[in-house]
C-alpha atoms as a PDB file:
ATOM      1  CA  UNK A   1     289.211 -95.944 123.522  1.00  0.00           C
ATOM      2  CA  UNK A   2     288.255 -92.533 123.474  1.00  0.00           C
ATOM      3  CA  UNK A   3     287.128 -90.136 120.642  1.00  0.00           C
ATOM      4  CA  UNK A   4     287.305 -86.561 120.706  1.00  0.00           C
ATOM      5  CA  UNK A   5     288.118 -83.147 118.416  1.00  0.00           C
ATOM      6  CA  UNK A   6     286.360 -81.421 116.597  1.00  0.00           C
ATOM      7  CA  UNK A   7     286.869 -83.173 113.347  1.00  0.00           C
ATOM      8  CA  UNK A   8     283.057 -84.400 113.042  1.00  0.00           C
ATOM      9  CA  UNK A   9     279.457 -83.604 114.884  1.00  0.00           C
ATOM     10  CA  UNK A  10     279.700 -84.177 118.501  1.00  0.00           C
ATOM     11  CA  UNK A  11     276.922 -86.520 117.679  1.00  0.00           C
ATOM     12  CA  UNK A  12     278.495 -89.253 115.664  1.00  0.00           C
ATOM     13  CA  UNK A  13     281.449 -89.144 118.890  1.00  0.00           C
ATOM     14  CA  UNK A  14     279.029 -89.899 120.959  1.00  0.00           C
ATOM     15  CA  UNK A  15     278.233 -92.830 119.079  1.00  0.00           C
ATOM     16  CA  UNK A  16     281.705 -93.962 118.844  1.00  0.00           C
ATOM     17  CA  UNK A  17     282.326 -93.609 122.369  1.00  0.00           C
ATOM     18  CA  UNK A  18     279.747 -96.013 123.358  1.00  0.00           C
ATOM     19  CA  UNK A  19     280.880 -98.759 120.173  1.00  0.00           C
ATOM     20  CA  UNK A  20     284.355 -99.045 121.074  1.00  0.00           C
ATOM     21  CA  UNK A  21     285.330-100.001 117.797  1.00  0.00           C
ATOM     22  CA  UNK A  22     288.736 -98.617 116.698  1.00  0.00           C
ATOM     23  CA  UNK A  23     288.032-100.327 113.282  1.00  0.00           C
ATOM     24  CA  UNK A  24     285.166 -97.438 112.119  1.00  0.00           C
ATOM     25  CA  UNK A  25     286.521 -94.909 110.362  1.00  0.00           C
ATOM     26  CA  UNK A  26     285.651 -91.600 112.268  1.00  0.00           C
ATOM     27  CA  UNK A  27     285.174 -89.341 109.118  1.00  0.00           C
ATOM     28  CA  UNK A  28     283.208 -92.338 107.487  1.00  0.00           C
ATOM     29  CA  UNK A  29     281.280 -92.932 110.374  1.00  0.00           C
ATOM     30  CA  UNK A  30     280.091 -88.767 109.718  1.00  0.00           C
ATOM     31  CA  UNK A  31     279.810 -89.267 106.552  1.00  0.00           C
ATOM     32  CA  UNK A  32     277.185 -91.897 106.528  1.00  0.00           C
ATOM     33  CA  UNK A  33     274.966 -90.015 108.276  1.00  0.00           C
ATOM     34  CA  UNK A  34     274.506 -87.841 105.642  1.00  0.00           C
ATOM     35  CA  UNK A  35     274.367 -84.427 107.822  1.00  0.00           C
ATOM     36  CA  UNK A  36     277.243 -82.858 105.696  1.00  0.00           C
ATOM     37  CA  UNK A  37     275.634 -82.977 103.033  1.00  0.00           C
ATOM     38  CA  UNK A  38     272.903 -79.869 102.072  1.00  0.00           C
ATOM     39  CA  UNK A  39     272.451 -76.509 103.371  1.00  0.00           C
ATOM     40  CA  UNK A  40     269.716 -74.844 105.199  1.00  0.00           C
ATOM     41  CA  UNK A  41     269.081 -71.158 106.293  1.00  0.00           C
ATOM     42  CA  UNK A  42     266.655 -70.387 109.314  1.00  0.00           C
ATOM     43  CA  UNK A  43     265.748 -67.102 110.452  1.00  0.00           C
ATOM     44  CA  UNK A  44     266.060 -66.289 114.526  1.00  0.00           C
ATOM     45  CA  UNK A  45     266.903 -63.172 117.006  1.00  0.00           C
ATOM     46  CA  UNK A  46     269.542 -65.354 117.813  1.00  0.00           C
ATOM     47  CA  UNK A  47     271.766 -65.782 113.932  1.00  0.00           C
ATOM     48  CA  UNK A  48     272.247 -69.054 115.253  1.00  0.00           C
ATOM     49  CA  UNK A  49     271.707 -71.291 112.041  1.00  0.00           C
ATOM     50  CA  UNK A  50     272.330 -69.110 109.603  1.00  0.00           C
ATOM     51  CA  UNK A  51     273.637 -71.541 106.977  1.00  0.00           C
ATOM     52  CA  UNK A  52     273.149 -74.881 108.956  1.00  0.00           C
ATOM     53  CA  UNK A  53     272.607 -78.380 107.838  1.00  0.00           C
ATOM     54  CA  UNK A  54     269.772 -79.727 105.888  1.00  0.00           C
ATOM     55  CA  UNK A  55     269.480 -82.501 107.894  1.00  0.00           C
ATOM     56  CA  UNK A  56     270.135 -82.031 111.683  1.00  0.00           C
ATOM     57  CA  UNK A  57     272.430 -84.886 112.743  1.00  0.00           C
ATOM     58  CA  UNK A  58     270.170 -86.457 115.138  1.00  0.00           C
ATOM     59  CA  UNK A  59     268.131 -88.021 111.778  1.00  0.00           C
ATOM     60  CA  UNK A  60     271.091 -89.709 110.792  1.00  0.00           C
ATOM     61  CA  UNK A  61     272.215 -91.301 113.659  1.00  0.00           C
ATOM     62  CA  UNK A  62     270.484 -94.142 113.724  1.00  0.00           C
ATOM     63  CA  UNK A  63     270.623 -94.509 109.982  1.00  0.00           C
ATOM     64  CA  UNK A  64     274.434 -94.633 110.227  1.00  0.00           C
ATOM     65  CA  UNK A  65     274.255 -97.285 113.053  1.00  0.00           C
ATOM     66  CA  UNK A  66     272.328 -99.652 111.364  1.00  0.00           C
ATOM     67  CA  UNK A  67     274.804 -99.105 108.598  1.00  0.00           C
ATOM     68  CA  UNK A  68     277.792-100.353 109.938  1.00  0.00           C
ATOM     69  CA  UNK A  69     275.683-103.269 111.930  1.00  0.00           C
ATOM     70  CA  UNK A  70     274.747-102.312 114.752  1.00  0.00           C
ATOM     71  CA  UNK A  71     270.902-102.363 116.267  1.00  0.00           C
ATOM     72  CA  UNK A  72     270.044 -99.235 118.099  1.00  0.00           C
ATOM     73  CA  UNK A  73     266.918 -98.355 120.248  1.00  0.00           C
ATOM     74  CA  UNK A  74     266.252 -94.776 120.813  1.00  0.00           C
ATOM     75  CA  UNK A  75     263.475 -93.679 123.378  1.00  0.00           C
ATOM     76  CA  UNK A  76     262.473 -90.355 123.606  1.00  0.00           C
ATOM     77  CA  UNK A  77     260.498 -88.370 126.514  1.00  0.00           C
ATOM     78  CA  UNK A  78     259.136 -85.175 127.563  1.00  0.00           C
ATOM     79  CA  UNK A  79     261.113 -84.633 130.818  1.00  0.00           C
ATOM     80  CA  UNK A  80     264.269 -84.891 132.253  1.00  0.00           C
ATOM     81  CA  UNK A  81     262.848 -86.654 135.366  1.00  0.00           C
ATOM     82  CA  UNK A  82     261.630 -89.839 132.564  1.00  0.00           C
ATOM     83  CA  UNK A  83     264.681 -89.679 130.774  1.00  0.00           C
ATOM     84  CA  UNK A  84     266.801 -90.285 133.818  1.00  0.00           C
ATOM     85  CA  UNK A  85     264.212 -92.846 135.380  1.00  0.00           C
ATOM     86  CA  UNK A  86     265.295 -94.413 131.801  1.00  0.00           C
ATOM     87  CA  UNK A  87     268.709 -94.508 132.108  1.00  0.00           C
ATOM     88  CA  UNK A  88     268.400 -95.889 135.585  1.00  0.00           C
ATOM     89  CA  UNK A  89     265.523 -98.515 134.684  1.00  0.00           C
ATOM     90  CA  UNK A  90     267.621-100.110 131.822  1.00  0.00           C
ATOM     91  CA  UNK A  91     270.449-100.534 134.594  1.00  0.00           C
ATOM     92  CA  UNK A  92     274.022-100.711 133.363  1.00  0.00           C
ATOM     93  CA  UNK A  93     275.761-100.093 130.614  1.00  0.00           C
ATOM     94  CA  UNK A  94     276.800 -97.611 127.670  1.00  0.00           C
ATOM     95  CA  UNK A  95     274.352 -94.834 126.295  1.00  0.00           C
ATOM     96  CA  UNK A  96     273.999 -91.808 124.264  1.00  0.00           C
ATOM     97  CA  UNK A  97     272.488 -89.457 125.432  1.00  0.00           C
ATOM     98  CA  UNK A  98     271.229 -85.723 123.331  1.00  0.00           C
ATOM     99  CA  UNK A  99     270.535 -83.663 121.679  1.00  0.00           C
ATOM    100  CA  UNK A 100     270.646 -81.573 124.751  1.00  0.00           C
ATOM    101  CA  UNK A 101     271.503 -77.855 125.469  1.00  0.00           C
ATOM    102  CA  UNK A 102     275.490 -77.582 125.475  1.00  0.00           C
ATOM    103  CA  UNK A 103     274.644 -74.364 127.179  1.00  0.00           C
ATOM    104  CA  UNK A 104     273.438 -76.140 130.533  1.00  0.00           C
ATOM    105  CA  UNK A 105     276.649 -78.107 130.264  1.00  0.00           C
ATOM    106  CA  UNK A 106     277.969 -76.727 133.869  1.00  0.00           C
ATOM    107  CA  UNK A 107     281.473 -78.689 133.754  1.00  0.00           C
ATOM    108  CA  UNK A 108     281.998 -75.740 131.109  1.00  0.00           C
ATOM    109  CA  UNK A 109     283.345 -72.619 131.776  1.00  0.00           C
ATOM    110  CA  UNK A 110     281.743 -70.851 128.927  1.00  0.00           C
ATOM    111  CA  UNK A 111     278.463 -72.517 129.309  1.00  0.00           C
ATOM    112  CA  UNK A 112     276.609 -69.514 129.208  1.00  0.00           C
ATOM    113  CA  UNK A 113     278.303 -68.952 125.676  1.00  0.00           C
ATOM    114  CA  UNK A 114     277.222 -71.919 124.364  1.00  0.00           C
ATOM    115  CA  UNK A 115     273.855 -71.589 125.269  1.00  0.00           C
ATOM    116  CA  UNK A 116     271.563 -73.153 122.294  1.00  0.00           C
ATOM    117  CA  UNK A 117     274.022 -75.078 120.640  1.00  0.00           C
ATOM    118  CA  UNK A 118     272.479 -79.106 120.450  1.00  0.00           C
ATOM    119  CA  UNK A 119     275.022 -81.682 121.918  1.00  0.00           C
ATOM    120  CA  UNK A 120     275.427 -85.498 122.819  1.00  0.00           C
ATOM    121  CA  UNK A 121     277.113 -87.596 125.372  1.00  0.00           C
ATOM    122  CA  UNK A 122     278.270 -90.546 126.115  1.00  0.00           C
ATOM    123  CA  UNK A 123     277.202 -92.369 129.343  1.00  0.00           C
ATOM    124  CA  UNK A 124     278.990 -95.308 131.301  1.00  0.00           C
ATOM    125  CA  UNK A 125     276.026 -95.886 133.809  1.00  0.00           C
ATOM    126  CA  UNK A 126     276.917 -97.756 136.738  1.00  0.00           C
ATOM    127  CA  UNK A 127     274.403 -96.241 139.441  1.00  0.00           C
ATOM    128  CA  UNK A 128     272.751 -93.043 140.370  1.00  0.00           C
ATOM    129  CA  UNK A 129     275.782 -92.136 142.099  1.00  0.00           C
ATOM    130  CA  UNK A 130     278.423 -93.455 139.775  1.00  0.00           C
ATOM    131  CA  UNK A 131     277.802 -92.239 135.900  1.00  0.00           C
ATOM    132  CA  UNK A 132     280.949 -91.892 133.770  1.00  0.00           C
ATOM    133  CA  UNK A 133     280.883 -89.094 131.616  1.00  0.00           C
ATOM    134  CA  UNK A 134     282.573 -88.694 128.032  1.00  0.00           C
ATOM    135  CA  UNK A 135     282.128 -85.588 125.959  1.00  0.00           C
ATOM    136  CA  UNK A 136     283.743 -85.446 122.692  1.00  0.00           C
ATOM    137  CA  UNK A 137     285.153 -81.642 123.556  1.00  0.00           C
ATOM    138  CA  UNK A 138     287.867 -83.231 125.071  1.00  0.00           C
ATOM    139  CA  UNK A 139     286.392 -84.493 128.462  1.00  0.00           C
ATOM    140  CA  UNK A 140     286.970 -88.159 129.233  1.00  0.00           C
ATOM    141  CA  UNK A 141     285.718 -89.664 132.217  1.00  0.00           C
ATOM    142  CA  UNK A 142     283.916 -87.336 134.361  1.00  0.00           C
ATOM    143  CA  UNK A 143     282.029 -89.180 137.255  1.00  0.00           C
ATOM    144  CA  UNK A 144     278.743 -87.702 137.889  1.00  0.00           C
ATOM    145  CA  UNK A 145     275.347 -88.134 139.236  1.00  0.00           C
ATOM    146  CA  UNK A 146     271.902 -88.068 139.108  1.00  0.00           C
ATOM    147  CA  UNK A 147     271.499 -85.064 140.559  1.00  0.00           C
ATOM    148  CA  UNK A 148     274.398 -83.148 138.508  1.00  0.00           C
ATOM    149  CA  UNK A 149     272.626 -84.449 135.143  1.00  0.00           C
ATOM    150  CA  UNK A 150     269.030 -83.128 136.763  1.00  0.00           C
ATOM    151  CA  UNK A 151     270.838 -79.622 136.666  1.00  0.00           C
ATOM    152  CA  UNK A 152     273.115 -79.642 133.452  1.00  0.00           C
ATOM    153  CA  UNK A 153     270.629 -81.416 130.499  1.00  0.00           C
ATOM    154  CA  UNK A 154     267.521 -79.371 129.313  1.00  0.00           C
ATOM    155  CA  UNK A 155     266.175 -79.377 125.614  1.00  0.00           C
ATOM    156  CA  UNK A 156     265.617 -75.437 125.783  1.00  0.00           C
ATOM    157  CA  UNK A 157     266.154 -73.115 122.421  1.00  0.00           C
ATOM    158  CA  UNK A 158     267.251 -76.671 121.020  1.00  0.00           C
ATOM    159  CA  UNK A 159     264.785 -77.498 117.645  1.00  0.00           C
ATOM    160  CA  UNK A 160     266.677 -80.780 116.766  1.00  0.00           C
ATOM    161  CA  UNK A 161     265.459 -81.950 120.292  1.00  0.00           C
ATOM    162  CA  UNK A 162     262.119 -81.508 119.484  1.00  0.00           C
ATOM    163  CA  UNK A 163     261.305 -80.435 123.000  1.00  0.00           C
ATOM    164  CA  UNK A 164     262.509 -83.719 123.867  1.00  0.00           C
ATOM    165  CA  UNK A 165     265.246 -85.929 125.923  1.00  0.00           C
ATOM    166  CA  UNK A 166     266.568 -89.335 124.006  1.00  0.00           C
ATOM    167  CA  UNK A 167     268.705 -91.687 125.021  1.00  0.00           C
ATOM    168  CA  UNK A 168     270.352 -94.528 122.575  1.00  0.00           C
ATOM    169  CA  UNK A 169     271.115 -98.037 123.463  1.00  0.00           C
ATOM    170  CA  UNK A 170     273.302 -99.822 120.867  1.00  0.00           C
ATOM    171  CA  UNK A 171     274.024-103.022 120.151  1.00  0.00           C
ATOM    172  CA  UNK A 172     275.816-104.903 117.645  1.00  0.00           C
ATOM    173  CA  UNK A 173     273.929-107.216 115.239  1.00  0.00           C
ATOM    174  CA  UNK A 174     276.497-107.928 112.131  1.00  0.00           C
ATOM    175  CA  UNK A 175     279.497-107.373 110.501  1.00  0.00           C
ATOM    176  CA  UNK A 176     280.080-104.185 108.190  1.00  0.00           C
ATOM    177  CA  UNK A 177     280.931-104.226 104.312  1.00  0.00           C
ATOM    178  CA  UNK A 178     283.523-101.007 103.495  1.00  0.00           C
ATOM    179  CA  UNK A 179     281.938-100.825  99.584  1.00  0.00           C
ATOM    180  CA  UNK A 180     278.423-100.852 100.737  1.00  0.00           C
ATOM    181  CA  UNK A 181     279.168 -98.173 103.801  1.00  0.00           C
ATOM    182  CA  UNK A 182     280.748 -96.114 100.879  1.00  0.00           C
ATOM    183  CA  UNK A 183     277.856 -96.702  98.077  1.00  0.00           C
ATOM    184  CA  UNK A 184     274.949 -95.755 100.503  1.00  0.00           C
ATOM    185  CA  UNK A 185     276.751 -92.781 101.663  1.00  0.00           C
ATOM    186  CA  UNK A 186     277.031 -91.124  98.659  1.00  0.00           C
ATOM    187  CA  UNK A 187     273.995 -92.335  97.392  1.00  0.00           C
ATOM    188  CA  UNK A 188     272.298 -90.711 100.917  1.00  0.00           C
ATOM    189  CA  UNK A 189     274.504 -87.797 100.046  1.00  0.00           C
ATOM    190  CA  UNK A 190     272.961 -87.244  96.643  1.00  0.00           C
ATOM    191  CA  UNK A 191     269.349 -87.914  98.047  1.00  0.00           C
ATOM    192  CA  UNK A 192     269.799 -85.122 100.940  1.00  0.00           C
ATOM    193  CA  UNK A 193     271.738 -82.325  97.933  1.00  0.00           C
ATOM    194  CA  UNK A 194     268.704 -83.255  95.873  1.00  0.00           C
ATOM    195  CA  UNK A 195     265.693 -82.598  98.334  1.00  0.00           C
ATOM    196  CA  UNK A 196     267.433 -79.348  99.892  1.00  0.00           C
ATOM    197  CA  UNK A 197     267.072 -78.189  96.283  1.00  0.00           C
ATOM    198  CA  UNK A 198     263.746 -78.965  95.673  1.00  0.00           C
ATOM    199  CA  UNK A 199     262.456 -77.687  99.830  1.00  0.00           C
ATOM    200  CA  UNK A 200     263.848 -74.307  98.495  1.00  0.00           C
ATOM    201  CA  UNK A 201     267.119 -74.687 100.634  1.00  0.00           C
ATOM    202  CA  UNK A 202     270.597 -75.468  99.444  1.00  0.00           C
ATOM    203  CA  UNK A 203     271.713 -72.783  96.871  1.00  0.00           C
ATOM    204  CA  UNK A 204     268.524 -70.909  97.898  1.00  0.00           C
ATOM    205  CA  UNK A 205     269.345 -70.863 101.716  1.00  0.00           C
ATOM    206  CA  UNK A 206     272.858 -69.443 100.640  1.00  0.00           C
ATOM    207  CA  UNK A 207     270.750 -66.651  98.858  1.00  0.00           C
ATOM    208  CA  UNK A 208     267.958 -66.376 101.730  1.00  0.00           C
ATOM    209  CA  UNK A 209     270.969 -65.979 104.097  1.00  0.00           C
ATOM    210  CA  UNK A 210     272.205 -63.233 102.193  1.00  0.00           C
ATOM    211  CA  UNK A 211     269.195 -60.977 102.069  1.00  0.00           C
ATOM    212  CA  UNK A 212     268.176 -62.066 105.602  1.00  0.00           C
ATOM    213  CA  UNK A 213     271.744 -60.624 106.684  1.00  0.00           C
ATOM    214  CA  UNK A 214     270.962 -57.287 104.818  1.00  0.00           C
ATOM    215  CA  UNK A 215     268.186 -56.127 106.891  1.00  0.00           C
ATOM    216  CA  UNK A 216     270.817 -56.672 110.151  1.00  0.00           C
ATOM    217  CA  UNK A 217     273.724 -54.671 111.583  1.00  0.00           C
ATOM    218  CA  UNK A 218     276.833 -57.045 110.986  1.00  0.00           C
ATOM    219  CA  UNK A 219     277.900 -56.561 114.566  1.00  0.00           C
ATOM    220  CA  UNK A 220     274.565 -58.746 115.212  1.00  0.00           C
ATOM    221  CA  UNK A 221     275.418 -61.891 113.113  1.00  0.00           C
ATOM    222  CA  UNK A 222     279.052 -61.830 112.365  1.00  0.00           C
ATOM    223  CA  UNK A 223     280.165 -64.336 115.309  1.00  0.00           C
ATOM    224  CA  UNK A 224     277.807 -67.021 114.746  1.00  0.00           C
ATOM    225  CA  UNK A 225     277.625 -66.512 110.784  1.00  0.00           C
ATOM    226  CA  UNK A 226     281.827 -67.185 111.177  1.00  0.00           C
ATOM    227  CA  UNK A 227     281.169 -70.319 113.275  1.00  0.00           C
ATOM    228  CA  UNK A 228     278.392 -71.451 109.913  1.00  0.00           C
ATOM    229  CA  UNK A 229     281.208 -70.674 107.940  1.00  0.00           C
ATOM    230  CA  UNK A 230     283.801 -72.762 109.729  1.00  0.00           C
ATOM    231  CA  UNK A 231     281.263 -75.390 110.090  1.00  0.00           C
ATOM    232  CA  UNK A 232     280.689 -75.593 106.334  1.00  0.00           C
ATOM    233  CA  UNK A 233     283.690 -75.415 104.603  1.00  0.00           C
ATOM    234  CA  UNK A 234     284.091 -78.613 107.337  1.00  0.00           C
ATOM    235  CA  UNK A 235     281.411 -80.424 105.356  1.00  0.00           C
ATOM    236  CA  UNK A 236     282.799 -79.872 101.909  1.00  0.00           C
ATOM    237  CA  UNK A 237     286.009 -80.911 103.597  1.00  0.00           C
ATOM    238  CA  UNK A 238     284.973 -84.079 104.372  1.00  0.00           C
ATOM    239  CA  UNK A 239     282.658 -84.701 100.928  1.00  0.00           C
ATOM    240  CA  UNK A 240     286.562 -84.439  99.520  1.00  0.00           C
ATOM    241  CA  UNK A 241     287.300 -87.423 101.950  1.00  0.00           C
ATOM    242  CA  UNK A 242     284.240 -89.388 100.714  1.00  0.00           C
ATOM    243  CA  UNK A 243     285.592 -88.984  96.865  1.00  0.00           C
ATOM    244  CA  UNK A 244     289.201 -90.167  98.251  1.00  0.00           C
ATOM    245  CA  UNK A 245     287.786 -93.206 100.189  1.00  0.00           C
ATOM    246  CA  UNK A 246     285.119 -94.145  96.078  1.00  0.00           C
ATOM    247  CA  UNK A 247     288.149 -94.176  94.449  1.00  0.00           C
ATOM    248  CA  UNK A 248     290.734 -95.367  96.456  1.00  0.00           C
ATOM    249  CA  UNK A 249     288.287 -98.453  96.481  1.00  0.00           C
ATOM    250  CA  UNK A 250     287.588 -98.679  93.341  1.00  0.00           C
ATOM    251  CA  UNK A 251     283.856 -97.835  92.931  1.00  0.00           C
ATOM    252  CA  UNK A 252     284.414 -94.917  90.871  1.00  0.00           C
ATOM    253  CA  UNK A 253     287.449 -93.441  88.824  1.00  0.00           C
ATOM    254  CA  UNK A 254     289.483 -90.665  88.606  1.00  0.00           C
ATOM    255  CA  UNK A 255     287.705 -89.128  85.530  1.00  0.00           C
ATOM    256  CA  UNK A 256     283.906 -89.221  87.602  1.00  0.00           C
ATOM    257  CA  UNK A 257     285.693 -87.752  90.398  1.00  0.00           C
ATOM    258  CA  UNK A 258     287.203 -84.704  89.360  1.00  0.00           C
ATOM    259  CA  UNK A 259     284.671 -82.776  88.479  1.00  0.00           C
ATOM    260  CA  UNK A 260     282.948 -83.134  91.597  1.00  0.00           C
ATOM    261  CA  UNK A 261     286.714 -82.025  93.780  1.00  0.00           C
ATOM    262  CA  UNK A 262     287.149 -79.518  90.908  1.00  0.00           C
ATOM    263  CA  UNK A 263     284.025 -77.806  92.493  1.00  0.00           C
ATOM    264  CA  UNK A 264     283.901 -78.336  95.787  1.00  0.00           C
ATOM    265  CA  UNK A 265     287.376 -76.957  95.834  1.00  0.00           C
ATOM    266  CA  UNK A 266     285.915 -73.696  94.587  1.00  0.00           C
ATOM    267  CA  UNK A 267     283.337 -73.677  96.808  1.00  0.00           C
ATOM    268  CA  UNK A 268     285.823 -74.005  99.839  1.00  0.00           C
ATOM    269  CA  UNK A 269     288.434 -70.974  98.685  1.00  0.00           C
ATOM    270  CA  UNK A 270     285.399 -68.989  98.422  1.00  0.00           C
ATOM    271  CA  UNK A 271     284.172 -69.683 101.948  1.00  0.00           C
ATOM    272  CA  UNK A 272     288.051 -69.086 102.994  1.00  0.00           C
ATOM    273  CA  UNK A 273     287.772 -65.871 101.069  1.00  0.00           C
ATOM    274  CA  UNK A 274     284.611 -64.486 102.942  1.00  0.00           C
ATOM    275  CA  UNK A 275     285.671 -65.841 106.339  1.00  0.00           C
ATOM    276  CA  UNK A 276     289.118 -64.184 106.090  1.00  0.00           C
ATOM    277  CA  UNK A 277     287.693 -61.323 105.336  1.00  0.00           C
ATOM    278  CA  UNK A 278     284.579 -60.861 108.160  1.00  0.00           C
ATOM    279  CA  UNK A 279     287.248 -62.202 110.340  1.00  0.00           C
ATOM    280  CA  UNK A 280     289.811 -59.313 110.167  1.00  0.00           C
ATOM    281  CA  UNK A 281     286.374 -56.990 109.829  1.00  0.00           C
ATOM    282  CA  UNK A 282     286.576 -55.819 106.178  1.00  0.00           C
ATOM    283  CA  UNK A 283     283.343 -54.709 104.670  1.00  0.00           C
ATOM    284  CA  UNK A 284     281.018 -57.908 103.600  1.00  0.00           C
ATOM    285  CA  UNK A 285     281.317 -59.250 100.353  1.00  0.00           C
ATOM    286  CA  UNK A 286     278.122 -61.279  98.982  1.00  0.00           C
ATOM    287  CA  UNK A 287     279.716 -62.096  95.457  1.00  0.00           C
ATOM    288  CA  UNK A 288     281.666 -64.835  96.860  1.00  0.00           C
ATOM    289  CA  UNK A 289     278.778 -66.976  98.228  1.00  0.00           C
ATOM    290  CA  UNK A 290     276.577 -65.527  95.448  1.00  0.00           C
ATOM    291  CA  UNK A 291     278.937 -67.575  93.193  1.00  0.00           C
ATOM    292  CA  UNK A 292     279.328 -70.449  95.940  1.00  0.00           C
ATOM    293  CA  UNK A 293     275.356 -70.658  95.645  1.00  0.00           C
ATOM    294  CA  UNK A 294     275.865 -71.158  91.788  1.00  0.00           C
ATOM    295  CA  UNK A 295     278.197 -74.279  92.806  1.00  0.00           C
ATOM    296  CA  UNK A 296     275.871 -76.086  94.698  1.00  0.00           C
ATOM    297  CA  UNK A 297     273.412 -76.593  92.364  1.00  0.00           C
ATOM    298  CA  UNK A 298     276.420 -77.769  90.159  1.00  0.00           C
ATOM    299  CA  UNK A 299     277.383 -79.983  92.949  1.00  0.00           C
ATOM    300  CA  UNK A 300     273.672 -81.750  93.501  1.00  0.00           C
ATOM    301  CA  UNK A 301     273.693 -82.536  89.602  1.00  0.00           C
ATOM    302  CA  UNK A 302     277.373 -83.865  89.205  1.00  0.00           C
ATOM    303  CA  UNK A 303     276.893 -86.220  92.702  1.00  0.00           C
ATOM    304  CA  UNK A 304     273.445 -87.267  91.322  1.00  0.00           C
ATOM    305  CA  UNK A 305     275.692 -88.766  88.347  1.00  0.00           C
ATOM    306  CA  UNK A 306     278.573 -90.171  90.119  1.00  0.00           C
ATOM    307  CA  UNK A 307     275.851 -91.999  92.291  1.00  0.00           C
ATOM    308  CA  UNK A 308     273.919 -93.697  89.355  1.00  0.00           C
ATOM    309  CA  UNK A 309     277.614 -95.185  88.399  1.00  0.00           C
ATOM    310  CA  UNK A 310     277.772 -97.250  91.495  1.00  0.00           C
ATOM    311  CA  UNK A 311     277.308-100.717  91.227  1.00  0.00           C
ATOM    312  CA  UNK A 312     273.667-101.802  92.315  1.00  0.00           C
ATOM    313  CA  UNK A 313     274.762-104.291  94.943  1.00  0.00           C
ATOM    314  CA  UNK A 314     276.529-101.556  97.105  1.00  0.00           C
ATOM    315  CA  UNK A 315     274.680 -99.365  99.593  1.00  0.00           C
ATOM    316  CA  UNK A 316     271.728-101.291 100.984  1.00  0.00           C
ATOM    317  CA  UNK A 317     271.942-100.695 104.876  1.00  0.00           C
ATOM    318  CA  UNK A 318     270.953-104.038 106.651  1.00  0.00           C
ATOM    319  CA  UNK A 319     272.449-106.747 103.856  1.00  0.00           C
ATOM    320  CA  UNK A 320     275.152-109.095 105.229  1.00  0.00           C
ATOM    321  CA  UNK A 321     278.574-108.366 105.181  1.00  0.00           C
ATOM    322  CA  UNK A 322     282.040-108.371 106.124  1.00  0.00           C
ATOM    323  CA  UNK A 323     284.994-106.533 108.086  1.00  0.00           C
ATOM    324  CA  UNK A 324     287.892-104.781 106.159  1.00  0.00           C
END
């Protein structure tokens, strides 16, 4: 089994690819990490993360894991000399590998493009000579080396790395529970709307993004402040899947639903309304995200009350439970 698109972070693929398990849900699997949820504006030369996530996905990973039952140990180190002496060390077997520099990616032919975008792989190691490659752009089964990874991976202009390399090992431990994957989701959903609120982000970062993008030529920002845009209206795509999967199983109704689509709806023709329009280079247009800043804070409250509906056994991460 291999997973690949662009559907979800390349971060949660990675994860997938090493499980195996054609029983997770892919967009559920995303979900539970919590990174689409929350927004975040940082200020560079480089307009890179403009209107990011709150949480970068590397905090969830291993949150999500242990979620749907499975143990993971995650070792981090300064170099990529110790990180491969890891991988080698531990001997074979299935690891992720990143965040990592998608711009020192070499198998790319637009590598230099991607330069400072974070990425994760999947790695089948069998040897120094023999490592299988899967990267969830689309490339399956790439045998490399030692010596090919000692010139592609680096941690540079990458924050979520932390100026470091990590590798995950997973393993599984238990069986997962569908209700209680769904409950702690949204309930790690609400928690990650609520703090970007209160750190000044969310509808703030929308704001700070704005003003930050008025001191700057829109030739500067325009490219990467589409890809934010793509990226985002992404998210809110798949906190409409999250509301499908709560009702569909029963953990909340129609009625404590709608509100929540109702606005997230919104917020998604008004990010189609600004990207359509930077895209075929009319004049920018705050009003729209001024107004999609106004939602968000309207989203955080209405999730906070759909969560405190949920039953109270759902949504603890390491309880027993079952396969559906």
């Amino acid at each position: 089994m291999k997973v690949y698109s662009n559907q979800v972070c390349c971060g949660s693929y990675a994860c997938l690819n090493v499980i195996q398990d054609s029983a997770i849900d892919v967009s559920l699997f995303e979900l539970s990490t919590g990174t689409p949820f929350g927004i975040r504006h940082c200020e560079d030369e480089h307009f890179d993360r403009l209107l990011t996530t709150f949480r970068d996905p590397n905090q969830g990973l291993d949150y999500a894991l242990r979620l749907w039952g499975y143990d993971v140990t995650a070792v981090s180190v300064p170099s990529c000399q110790k990180c491969l002496d890891l991988l080698r060390n531990h001997g074979p077997g299935r690891v992720v590998l990143g965040p990592v520099n998608m711009g020192g990616l070499e198998y790319y032919p637009n590598a230099a493009m991607l330069h400072r975008m974070d990425h994760y792989l999947a790695l089948d190691y069998h040897s120094d000579r023999e490592i299988i490659c899967t990267d969830s752009e689309g490339l399956s089964g790439l045998q490399v080396t030692r010596e090919h990874l000692e010139n592609w991976i680096n941690v540079d202009g990458i924050p979520e790395a932390q100026q470091r390399f990590t590798l995950r090992w997973i393993r599984y431990q238990r069986a997962w529970d569908i209700a209680e994957i769904l409950a702690a989701s949204l309930r790690r959903a609400t928690g990650h709307l609520q703090e970007a609120e209160v750190c000044g982000q969310g509808a703030e970062a929308v704001r700070s993004c704005l003003r930050y993008l008025s001191q700057h030529s829109g030739f500067q920002w325009r490219l990467p402040f589409l890809y934010d845009l793509e990226y985002l209206y992404q998210r809110k795509c798949l906190f409409q899947v999250l509301l499908t999967k709560l009702q569909n199983k029963g953990l909340l109704a129609s009625e404590q639903t709608d509100p929540l689509r109702r606005t997230v709806e919104e917020q998604q023709s008004l990010l189609n309304t600004v990207y359509r329009e930077l895209r075929w280079g009319a004049e920018f247009n705050e009003t729209p995200l001024l107004r999609f800043a106004e939602l968000e804070q309207t989203l955080t409250a209405s999730a906070a009350r759909c969560a405190g509906l949920l039953p109270e056994q759902g949504g603890t991460p390491l309880s027993a439970g079952h396969n559906f």
